[in-house]
Protein backbone atom coordinates (compact mmCIF):
# COMPACT_ATOMS: atom_id res chain seq x y z
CA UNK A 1 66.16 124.76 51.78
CA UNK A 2 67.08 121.59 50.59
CA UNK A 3 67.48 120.86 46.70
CA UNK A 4 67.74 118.05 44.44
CA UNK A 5 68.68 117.06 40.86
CA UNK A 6 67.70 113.47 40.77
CA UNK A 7 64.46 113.51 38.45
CA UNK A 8 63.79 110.00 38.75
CA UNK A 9 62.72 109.02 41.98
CA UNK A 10 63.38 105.29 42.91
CA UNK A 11 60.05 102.80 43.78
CA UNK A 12 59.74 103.91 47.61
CA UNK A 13 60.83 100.81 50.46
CA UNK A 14 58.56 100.64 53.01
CA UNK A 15 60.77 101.58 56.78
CA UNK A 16 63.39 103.63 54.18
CA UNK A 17 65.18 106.14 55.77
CA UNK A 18 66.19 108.35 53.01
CA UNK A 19 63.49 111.33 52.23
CA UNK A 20 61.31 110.71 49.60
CA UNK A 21 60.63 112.81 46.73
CA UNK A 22 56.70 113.77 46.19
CA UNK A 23 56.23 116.42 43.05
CA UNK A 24 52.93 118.55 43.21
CA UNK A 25 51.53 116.33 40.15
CA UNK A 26 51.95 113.26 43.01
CA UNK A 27 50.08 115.12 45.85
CA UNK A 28 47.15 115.65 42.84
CA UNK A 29 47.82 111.77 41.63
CA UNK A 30 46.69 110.75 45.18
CA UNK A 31 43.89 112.99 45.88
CA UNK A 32 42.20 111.35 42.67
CA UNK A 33 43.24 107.99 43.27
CA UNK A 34 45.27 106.35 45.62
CA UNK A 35 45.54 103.11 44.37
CA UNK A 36 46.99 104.48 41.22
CA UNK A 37 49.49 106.67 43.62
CA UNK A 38 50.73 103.51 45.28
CA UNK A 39 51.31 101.65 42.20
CA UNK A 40 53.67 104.67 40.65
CA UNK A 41 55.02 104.98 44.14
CA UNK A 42 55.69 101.21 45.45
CA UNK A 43 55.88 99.78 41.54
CA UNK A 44 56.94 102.58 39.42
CA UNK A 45 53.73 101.27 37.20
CA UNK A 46 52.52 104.62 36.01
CA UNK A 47 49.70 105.71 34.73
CA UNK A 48 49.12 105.69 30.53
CA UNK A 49 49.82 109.47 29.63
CA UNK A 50 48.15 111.55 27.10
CA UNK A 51 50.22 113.51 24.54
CA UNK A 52 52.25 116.52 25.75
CA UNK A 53 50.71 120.23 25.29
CA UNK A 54 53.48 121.89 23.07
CA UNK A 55 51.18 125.02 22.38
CA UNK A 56 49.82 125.02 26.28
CA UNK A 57 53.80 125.01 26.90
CA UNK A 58 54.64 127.82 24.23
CA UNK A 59 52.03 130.21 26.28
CA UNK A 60 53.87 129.19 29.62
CA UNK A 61 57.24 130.59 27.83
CA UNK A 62 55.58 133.30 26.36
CA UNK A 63 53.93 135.00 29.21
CA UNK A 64 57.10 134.26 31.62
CA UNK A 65 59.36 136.12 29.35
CA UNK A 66 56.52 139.20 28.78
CA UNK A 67 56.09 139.34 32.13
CA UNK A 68 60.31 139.23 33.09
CA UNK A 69 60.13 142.11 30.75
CA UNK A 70 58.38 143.93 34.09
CA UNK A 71 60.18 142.39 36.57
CA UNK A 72 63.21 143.61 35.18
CA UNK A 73 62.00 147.26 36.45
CA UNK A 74 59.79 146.50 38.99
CA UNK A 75 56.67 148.07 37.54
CA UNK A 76 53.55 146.08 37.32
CA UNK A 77 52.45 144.59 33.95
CA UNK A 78 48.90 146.29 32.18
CA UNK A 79 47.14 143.37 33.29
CA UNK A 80 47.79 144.12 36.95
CA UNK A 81 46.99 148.11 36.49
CA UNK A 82 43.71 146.84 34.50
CA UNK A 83 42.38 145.03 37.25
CA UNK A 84 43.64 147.44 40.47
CA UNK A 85 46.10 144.77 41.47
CA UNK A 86 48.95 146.77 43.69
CA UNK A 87 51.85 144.32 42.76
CA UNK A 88 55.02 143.72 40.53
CA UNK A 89 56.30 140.45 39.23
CA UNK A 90 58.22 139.55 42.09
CA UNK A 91 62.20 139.26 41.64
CA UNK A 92 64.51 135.97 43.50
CA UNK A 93 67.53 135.03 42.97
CA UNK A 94 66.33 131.42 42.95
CA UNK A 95 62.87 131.93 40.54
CA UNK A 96 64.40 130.62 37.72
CA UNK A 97 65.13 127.09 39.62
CA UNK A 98 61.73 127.44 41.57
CA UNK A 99 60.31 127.52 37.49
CA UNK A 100 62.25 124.82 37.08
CA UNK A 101 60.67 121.11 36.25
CA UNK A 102 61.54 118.93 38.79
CA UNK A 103 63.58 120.86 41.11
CA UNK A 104 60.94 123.77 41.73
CA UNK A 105 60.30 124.93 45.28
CA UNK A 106 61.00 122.17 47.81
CA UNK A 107 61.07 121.95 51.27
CA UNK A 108 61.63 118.24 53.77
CA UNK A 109 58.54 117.73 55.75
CA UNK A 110 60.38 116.59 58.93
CA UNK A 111 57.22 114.67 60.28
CA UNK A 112 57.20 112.07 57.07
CA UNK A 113 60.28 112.44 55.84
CA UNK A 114 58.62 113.18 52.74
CA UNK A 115 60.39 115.97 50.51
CA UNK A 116 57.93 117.88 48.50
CA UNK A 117 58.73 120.13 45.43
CA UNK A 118 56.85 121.83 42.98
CA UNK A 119 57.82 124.47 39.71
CA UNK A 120 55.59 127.78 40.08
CA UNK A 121 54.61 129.84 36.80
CA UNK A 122 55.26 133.08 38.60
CA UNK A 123 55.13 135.01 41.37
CA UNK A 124 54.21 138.48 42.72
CA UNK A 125 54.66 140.61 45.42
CA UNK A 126 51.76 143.22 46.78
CA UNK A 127 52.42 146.33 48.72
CA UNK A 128 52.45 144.40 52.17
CA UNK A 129 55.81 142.67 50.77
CA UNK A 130 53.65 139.16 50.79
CA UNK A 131 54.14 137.28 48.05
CA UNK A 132 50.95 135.83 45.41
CA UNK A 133 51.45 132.48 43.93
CA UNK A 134 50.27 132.89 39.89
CA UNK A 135 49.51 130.26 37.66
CA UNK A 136 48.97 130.74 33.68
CA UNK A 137 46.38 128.53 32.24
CA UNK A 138 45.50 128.57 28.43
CA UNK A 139 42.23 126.77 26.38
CA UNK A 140 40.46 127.66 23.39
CA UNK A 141 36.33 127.52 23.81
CA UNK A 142 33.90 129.42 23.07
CA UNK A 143 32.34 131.49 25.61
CA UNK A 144 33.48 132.59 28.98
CA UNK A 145 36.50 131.21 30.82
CA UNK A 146 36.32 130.60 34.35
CA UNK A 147 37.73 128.21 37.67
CA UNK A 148 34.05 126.71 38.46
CA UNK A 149 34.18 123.85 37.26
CA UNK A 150 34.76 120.51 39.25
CA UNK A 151 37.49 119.41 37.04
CA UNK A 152 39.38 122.49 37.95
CA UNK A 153 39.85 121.63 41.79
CA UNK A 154 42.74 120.62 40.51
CA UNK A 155 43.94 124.29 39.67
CA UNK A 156 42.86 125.91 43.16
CA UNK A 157 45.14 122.53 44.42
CA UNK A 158 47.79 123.36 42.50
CA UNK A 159 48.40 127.20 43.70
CA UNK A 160 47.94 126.01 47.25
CA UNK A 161 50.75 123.90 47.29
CA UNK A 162 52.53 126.15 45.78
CA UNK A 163 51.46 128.87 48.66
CA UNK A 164 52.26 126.34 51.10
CA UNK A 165 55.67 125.47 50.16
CA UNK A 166 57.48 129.25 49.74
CA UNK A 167 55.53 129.44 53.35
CA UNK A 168 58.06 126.47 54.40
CA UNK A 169 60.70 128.01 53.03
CA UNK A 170 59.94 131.05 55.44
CA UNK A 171 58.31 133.52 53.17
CA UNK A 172 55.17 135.77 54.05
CA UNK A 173 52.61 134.21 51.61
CA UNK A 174 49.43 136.27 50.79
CA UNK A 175 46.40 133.88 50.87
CA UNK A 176 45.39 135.15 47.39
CA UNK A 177 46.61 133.90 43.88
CA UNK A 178 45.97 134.37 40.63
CA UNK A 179 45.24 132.57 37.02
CA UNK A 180 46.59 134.13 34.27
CA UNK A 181 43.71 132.45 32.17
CA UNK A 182 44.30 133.01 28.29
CA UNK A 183 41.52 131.86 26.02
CA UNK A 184 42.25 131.18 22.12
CA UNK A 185 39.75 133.19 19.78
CA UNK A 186 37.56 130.80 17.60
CA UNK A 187 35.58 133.62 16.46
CA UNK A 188 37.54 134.88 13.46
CA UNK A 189 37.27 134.60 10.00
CA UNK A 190 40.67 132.34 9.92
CA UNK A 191 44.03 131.36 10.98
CA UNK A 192 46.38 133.17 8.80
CA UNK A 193 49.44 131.91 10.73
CA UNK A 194 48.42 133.15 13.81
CA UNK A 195 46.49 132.68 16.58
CA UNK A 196 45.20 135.11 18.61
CA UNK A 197 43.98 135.55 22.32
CA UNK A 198 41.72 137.08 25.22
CA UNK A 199 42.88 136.89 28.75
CA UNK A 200 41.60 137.04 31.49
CA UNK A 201 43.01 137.58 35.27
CA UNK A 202 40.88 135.51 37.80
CA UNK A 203 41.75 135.84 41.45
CA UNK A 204 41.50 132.84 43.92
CA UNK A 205 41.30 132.86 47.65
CA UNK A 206 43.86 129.93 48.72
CA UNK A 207 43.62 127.58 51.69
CA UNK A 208 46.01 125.28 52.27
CA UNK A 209 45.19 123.77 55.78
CA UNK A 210 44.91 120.46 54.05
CA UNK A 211 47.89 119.98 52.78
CA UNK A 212 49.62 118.32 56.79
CA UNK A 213 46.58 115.80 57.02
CA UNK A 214 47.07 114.81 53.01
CA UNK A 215 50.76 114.28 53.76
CA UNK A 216 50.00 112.46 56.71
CA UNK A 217 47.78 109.85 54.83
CA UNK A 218 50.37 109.81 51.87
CA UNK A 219 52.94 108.41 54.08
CA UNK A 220 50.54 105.79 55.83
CA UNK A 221 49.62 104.77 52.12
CA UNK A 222 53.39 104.67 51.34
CA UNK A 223 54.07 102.25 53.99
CA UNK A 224 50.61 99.98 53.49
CA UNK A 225 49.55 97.55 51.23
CA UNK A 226 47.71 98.50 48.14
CA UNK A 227 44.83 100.06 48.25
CA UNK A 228 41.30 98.54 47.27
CA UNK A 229 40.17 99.96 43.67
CA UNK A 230 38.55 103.26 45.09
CA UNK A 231 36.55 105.98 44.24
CA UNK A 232 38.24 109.12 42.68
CA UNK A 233 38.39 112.45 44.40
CA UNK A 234 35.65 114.04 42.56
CA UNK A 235 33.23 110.73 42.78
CA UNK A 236 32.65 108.01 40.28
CA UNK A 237 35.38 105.26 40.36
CA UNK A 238 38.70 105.33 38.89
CA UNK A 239 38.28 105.07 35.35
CA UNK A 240 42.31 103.66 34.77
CA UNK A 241 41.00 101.22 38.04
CA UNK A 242 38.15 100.41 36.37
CA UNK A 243 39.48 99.82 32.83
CA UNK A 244 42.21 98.13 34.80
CA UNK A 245 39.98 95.96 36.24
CA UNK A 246 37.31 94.95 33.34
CA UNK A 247 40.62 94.32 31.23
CA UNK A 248 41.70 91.30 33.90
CA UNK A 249 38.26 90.51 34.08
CA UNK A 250 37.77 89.51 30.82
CA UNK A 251 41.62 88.39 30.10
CA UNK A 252 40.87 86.05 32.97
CA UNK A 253 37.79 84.89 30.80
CA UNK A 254 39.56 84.59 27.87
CA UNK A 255 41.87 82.50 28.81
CA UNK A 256 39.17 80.19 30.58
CA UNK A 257 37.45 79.89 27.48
């Protein structure tokens, strides 16, 4: 198992010989656009981010320490006996770095020389020793929470890398994960200094026989020119290509005028 500190990959050199370093959240950035991958890849010109989601984060910490609290004895949390789930929070002496932002689980695919990593939320281990990826996700809406929503490809893409990489690293890897899926309560009468929760467990059947082509095509975009302003992966164009685009368009016509 190879491992890395170096958070900041450099731009990537087109023939290099050193691995290259490809995060989960760069896998996801190609899938929607590729153009916008090769200009974070070749140019380091990233796209504009939104602001970060402290309270999204604060569940994330929450849950893993609740759930350590079970791990610690090896006896499955309510949520799991609620919903028939024969596990435990599964116990490694390398989960803390595998929760770890930008270090994660990693693995060198050999046939790109492309080294992939990726930080897990938690995992668990059935009774036939195979290991579940899980993933906690937290909103506030009304009504019912769910995975079915296009948007959300993103989410079943997510686990599956994740069940693909501890599968590199040589571990038996149950097809099926989970979503720890905690919804904020809008219902009440106020806030009070608190805010409270429903959640939900939602299982999800992984497949992750895509990820060898998608590396595949990663590396031939790596080593290409850039790509033609494209469509993104759930249709429609781009919309940083196409603001991108109008914003030279009419730049261009500004300064003509």
């Amino acid at each position: 198992m190879m491992t890395t500190t170096n958070r900041n990959a450099g731009a990537y050199i087109p023939g290099q010989k050193a691995p290259y370093k490809i995060s989960r959240s760069k896998i996801e950035l190609f899938l929607q656009c590729q153009r916008c991958f090769w200009l974070d890849a070749r140019l380091k010109i990233k796209r504009p981010s939104g602001p970060p989601f402290n309270l999204n984060k604060a569940v994330d910490e929450l849950l893993k320490k609740e759930f350590d609290s079970y791990r610690q004895t090896a006896q499955p949390h309510p949520i799991m006996v609620d919903n028939n789930i024969k596990a435990v929070p599964y116990w490694h002496e390398d989960l803390d770095r595998w929760r770890e932002n930008f270090v994660g689980v990693s693995t060198l695919h050999k046939p790109t020389n492309l080294f992939i990593f990726g930080a897990v939320d938690d995992i668990w281990v059935n009774e036939d020793d195979e290991l579940m990826v899980v993933d906690y996700k937290a909103t506030a809406k009304n009504g019912e929470i769910s995975i079915d929503s296009d948007w959300q490809i993103s989410y079943k893409r997510q686990v599956e890398i994740y069940q693909w990489l501890l599968k590199q690293n040589g571990f038996n890897v149950s097809n099926k994960a989970f979503f720890v899926y905690t919804n904020g309560r809008l219902e009440l009468d106020g806030f009070n200094d608190q805010l409270l929760f429903t959640t939900k467990l939602i299982e999800y059947q992984g497949d992750d026989s895509w990820m060898e082509e998608t590396l595949n095509k990663i590396k031939l975009c790596l080593e290409g020119n850039i790509p033609k302003v494209g469509k993104a992966a759930m249709g429609g164009d781009c919309e940083f290509c196409d603001y991108a685009k109008k914003r030279t368009e009419l730049t261009l016509r500004a300064l003509k005028a």
